[in-house]
Protein backbone atom coordinates (compact mmCIF):
# COMPACT_ATOMS: atom_id res chain seq x y z
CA UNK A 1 -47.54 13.15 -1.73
CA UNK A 2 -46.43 16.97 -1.34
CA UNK A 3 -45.96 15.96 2.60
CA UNK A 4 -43.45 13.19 1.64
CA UNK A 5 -41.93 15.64 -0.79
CA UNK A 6 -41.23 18.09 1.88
CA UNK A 7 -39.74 15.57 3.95
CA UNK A 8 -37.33 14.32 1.67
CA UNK A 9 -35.91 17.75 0.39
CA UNK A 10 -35.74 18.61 3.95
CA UNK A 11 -33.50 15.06 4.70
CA UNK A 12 -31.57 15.81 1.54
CA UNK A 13 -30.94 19.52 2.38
CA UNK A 14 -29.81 18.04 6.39
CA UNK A 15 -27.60 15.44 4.46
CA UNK A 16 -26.07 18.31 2.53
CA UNK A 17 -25.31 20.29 5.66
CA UNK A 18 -23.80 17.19 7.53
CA UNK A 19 -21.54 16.29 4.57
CA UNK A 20 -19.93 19.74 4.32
CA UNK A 21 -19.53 19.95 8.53
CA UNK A 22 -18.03 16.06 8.39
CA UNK A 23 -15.97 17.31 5.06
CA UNK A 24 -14.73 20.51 7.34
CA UNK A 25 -13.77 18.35 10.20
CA UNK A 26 -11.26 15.96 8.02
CA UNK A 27 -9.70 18.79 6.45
CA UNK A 28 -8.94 20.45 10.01
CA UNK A 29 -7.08 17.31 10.74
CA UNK A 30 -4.29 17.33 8.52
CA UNK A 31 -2.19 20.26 9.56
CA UNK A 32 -2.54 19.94 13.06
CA UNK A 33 -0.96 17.70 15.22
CA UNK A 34 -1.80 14.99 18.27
CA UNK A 35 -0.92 14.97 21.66
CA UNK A 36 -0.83 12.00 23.61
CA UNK A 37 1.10 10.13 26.87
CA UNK A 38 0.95 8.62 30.14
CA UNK A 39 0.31 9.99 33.36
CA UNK A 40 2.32 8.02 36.83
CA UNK A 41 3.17 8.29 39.89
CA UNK A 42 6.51 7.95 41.45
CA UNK A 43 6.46 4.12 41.67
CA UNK A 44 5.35 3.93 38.13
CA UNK A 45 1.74 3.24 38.31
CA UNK A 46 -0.27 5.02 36.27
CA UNK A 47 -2.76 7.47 37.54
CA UNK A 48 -6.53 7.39 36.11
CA UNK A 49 -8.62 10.13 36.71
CA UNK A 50 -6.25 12.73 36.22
CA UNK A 51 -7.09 16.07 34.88
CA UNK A 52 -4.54 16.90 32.31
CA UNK A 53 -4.51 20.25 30.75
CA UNK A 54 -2.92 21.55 27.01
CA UNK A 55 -2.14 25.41 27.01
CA UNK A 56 -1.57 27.63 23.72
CA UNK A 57 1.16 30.06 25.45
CA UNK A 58 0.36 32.11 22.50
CA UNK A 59 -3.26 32.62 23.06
CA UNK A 60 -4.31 31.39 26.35
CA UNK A 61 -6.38 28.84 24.90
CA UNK A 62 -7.12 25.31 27.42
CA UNK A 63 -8.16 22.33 26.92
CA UNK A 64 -8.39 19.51 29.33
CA UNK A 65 -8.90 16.18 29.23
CA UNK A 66 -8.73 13.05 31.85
CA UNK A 67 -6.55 9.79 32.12
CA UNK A 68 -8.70 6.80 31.43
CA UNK A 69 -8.11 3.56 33.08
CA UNK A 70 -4.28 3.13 31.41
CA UNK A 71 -3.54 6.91 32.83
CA UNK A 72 -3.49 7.77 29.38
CA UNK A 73 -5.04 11.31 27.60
CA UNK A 74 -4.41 12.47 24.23
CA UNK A 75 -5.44 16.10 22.82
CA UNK A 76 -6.80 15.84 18.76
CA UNK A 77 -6.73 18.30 16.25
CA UNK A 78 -4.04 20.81 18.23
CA UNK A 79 -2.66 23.81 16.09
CA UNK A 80 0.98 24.88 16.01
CA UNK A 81 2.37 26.88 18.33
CA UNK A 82 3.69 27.16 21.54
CA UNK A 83 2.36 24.51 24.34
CA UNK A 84 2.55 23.79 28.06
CA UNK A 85 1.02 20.40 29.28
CA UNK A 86 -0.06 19.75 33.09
CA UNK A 87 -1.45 17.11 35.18
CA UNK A 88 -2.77 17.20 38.55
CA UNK A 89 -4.72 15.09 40.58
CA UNK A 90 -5.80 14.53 44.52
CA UNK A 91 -3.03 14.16 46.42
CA UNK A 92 -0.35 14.54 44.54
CA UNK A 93 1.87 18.18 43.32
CA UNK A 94 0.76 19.75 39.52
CA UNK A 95 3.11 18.35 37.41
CA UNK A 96 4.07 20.87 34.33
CA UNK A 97 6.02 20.47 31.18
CA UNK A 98 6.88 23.19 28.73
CA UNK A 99 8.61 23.56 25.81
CA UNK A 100 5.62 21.62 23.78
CA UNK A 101 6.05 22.42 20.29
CA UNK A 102 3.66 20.03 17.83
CA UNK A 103 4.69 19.79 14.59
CA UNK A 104 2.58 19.36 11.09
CA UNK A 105 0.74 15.45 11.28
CA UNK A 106 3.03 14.61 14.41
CA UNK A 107 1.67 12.56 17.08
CA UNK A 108 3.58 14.00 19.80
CA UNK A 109 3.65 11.86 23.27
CA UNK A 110 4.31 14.00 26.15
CA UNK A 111 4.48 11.27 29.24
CA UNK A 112 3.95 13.50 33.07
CA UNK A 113 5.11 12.03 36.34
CA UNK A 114 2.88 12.72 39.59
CA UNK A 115 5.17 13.37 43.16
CA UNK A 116 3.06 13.17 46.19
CA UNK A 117 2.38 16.91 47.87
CA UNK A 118 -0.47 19.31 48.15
CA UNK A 119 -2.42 20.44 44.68
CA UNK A 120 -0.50 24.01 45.61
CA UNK A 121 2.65 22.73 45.18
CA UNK A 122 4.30 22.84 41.44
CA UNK A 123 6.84 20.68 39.55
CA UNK A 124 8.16 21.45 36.39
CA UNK A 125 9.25 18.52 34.38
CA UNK A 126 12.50 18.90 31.95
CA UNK A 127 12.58 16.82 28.44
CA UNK A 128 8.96 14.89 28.77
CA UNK A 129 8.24 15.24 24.86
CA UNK A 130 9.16 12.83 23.34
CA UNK A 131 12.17 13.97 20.49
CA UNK A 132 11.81 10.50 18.31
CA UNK A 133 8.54 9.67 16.71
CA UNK A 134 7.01 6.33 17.92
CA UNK A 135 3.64 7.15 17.69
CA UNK A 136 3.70 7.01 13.65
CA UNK A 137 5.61 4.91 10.96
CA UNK A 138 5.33 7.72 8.03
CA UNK A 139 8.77 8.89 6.88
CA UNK A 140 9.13 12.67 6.03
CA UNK A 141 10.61 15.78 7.06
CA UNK A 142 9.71 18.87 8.76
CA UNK A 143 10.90 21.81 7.25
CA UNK A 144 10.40 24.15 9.87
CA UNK A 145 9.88 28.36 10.02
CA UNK A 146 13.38 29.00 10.50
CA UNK A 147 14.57 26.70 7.36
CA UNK A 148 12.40 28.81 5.50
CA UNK A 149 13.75 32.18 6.46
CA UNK A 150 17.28 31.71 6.75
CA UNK A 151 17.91 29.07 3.59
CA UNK A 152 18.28 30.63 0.37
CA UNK A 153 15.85 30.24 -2.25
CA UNK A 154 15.93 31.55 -5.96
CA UNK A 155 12.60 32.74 -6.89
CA UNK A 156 11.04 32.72 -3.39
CA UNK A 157 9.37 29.42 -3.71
CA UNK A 158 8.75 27.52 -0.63
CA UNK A 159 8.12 24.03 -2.51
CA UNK A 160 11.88 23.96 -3.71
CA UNK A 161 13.21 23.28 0.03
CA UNK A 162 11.16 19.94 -0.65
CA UNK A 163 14.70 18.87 -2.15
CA UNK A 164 16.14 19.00 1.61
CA UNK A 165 13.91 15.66 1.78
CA UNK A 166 15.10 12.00 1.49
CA UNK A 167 14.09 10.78 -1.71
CA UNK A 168 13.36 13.76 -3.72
CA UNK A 169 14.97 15.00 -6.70
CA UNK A 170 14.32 18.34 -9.33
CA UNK A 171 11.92 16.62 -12.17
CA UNK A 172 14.56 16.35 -15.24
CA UNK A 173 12.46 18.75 -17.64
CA UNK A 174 12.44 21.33 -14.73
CA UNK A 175 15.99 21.13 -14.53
CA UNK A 176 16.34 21.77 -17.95
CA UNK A 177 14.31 24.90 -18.08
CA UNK A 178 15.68 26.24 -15.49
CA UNK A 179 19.34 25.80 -16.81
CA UNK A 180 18.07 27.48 -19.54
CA UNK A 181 17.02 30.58 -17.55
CA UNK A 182 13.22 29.76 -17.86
CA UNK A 183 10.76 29.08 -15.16
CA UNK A 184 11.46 26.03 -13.08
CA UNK A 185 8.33 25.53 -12.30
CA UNK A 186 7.27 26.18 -8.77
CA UNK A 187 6.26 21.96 -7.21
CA UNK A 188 7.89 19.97 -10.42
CA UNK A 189 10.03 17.63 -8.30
CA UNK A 190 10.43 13.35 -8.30
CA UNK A 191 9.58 11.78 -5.13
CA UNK A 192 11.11 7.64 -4.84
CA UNK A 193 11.50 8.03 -8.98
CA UNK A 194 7.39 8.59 -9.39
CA UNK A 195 6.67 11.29 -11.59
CA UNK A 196 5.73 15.25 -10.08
CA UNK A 197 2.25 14.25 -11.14
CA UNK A 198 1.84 11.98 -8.17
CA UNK A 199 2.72 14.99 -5.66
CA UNK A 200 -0.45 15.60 -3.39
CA UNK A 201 -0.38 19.66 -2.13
CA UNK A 202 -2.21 20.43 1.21
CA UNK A 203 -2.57 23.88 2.58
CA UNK A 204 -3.82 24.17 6.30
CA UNK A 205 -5.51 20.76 5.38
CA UNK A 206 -7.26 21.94 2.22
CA UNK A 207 -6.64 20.37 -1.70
CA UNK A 208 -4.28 22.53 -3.04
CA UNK A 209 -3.46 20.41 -6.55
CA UNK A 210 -4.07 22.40 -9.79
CA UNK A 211 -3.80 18.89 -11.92
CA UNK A 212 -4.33 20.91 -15.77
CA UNK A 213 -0.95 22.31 -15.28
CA UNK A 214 0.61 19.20 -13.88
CA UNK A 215 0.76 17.04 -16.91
CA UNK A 216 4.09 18.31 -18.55
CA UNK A 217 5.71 18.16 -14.81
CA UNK A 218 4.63 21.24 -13.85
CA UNK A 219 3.23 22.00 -10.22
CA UNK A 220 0.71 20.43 -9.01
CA UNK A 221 -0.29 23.56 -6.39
CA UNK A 222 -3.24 25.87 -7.20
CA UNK A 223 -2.04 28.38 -4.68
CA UNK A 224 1.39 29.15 -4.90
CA UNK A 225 2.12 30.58 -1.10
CA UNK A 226 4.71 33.16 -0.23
CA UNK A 227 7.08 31.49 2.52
CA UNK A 228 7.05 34.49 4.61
CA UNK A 229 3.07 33.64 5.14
CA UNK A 230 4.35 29.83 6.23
CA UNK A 231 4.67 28.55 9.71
CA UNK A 232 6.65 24.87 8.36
CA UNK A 233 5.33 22.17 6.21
CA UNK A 234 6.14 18.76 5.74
CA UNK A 235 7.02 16.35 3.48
CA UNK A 236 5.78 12.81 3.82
CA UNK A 237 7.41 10.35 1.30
CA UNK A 238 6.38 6.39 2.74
CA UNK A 239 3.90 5.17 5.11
CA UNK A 240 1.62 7.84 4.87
CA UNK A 241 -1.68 7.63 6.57
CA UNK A 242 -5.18 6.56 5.35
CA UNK A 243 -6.30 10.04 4.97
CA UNK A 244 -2.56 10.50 2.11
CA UNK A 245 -3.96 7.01 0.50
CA UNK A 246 -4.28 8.53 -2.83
CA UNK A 247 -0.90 10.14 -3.21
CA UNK A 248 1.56 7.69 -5.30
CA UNK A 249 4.34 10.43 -5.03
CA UNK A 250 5.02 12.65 -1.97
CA UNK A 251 2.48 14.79 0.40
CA UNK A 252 3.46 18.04 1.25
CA UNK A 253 1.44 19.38 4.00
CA UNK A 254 1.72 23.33 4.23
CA UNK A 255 0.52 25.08 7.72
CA UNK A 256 -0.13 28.76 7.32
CA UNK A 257 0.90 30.96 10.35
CA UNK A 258 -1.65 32.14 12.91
CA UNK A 259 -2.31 34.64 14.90
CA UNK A 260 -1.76 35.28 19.14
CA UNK A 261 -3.10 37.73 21.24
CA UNK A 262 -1.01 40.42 19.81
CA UNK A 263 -0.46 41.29 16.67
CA UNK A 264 2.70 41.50 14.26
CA UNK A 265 4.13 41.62 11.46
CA UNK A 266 6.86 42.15 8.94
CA UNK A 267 7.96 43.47 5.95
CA UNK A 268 10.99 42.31 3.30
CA UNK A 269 12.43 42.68 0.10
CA UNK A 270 15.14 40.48 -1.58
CA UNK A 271 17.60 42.50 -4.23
CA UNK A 272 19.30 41.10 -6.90
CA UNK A 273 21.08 43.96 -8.92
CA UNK A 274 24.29 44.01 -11.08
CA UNK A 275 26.45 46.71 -8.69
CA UNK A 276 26.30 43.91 -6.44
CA UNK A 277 27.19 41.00 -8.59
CA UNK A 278 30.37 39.97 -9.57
CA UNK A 279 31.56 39.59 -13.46
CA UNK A 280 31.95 35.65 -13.21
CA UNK A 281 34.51 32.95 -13.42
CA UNK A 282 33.91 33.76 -17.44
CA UNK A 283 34.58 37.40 -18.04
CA UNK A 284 32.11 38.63 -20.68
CA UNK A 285 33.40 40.41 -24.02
CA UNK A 286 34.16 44.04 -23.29
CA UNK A 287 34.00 43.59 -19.53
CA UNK A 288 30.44 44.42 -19.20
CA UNK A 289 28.77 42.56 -16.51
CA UNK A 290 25.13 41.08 -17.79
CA UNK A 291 22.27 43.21 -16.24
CA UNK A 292 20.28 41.69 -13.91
CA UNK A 293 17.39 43.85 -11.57
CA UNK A 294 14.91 41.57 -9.33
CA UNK A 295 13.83 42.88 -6.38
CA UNK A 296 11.11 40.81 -4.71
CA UNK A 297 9.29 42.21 -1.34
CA UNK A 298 6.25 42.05 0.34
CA UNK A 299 4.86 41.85 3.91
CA UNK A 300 2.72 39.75 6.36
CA UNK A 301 1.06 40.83 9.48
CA UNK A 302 -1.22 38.57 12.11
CA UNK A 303 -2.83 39.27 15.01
CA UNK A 304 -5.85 37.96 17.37
């Protein structure tokens, strides 16, 4: 009896174990990206057995895979960044393509061409990513690191650029707060007319969804993530995936920045003070100018 006891706690402890690796594995899938595509030769004909190799620019970082019977390969689970994809294979030059760039969820295909010449000999190939998504039928938008610098945003909140998207709209009792001068409410938006409740946060592939604070249409996040510390996110309003099944409303899948081989940083601060602002189209009484003094800042720094 104590034998079979020991057993079973041991199975139920290795059952423990394999759930939390298998639960760590689907959450590293949803911020990173696929790549995928065909590998032929001149004529057309694709090209099995080729070794086909994915480089992070920013790191160094390989990985290689080879063509199966259809010449094709596909990479899983890739981060964002910076990529380079090559093929090579007996007989024929190293085909190379830059200017890879995966995006959050996208299944990127990036289709190589083989020339016949010696394995020494080099040829870079111009516009092989694809710049239309076939390989999905979700419809969102990328919001990408430079929309988040450069667009303005009052209050610093990341989830209000959500309103670039198709669809989307500023939750009524949000708008009304904030006309009022209150808090908006960081996340309180209407995706296809469904209430903010149905909103699904994801953060590097991790449940981000505070749901105690989302019943009066108020966000949904748990973390509420400078921009500065984003990389892009995107927001998926029809046709999500299998792994979205549960969100009724929109999924907005955040990808934190990471590091390279060297490190950086940065540091900000946004002013708002009344020298700078102008009196208004209605000029107070006595020609005083209201007083407003918000200055925001902060920094982020990555590395290796």
């Amino acid at each position: 009896m104590n034998c079979l006891f020991r057993l079973l706690r041991r199975a139920a402890s290795l059952a423990v174990v394999c759930g939390f690796l298998l639960a760590s594995i689907a959450f590293a899938q949803f911020d990173t990206a696929t790549v995928l595509g065909t590998v032929r030769d001149d004529s057309g004909n694709v090209v099995a057995g080729a070794k086909v190799t994915l480089t992070n620019l920013g790191t160094g970082i390989e990985a290689n895979a080879a063509t199966d019977e259809n010449g094709s390969y596909q990479f899983l689970n890739v981060k964002l960044g910076a990529y380079k994809v090559s093929a090579e294979a007996k007989g024929f030059s190293i085909a190379v393509a830059t200017g890879i760039t995966p995006t959050v969820g996208a299944r990127l295909r990036v289709d190589l061409t083989l020339k016949i010449g010696a394995l020494t000999e080099t040829v870079q190939v111009t516009d092989a990513a694809s710049l239309v998504e076939t390989e999905s039928s979700d419809r969102g938008q990328i919001i990408n690191r430079q929309q988040i610098v450069e667009l303005p945003l009052n209050g610093r909140q990341y989830s209000a650029l959500a309103l670039l998207s198709t669809g989307i709209r500023q939750s009524t009792l949000a708008a009304s707060v904030d006309s009022q001068g209150g808090d908006a409410r960081e996340g309180s938006f209407n995706a296809n007319g469904l209430r903010s409740t149905f909103n699904n946060f994801l953060l590097d592939g991790v449940d981000n969804n505070s749901y105690g604070t989302s019943n009066q249409n108020f966000s949904n996040q748990a973390m509420q993530v400078s921009p500065d510390a984003l990389e892009e996110f995107k927001v998926v309003t029809n046709n999500m995936s299998a792994e979205f099944g549960r969100s009724g409303g929109a999924v907005i899948n955040a990808s934190v920045k990471s590091g390279t081989n060297n490190f950086h940083g940065g540091l900000w601060e946004f002013v708002r003070n009344t020298n700078l602002n102008a009196v208004g189209f209605f000029k107070p009484l006595g020609g005083v100018k209201p007083v407003l003094q918000r200055n925001q800042f902060g920094g982020v720094v990555g590395g290796p």
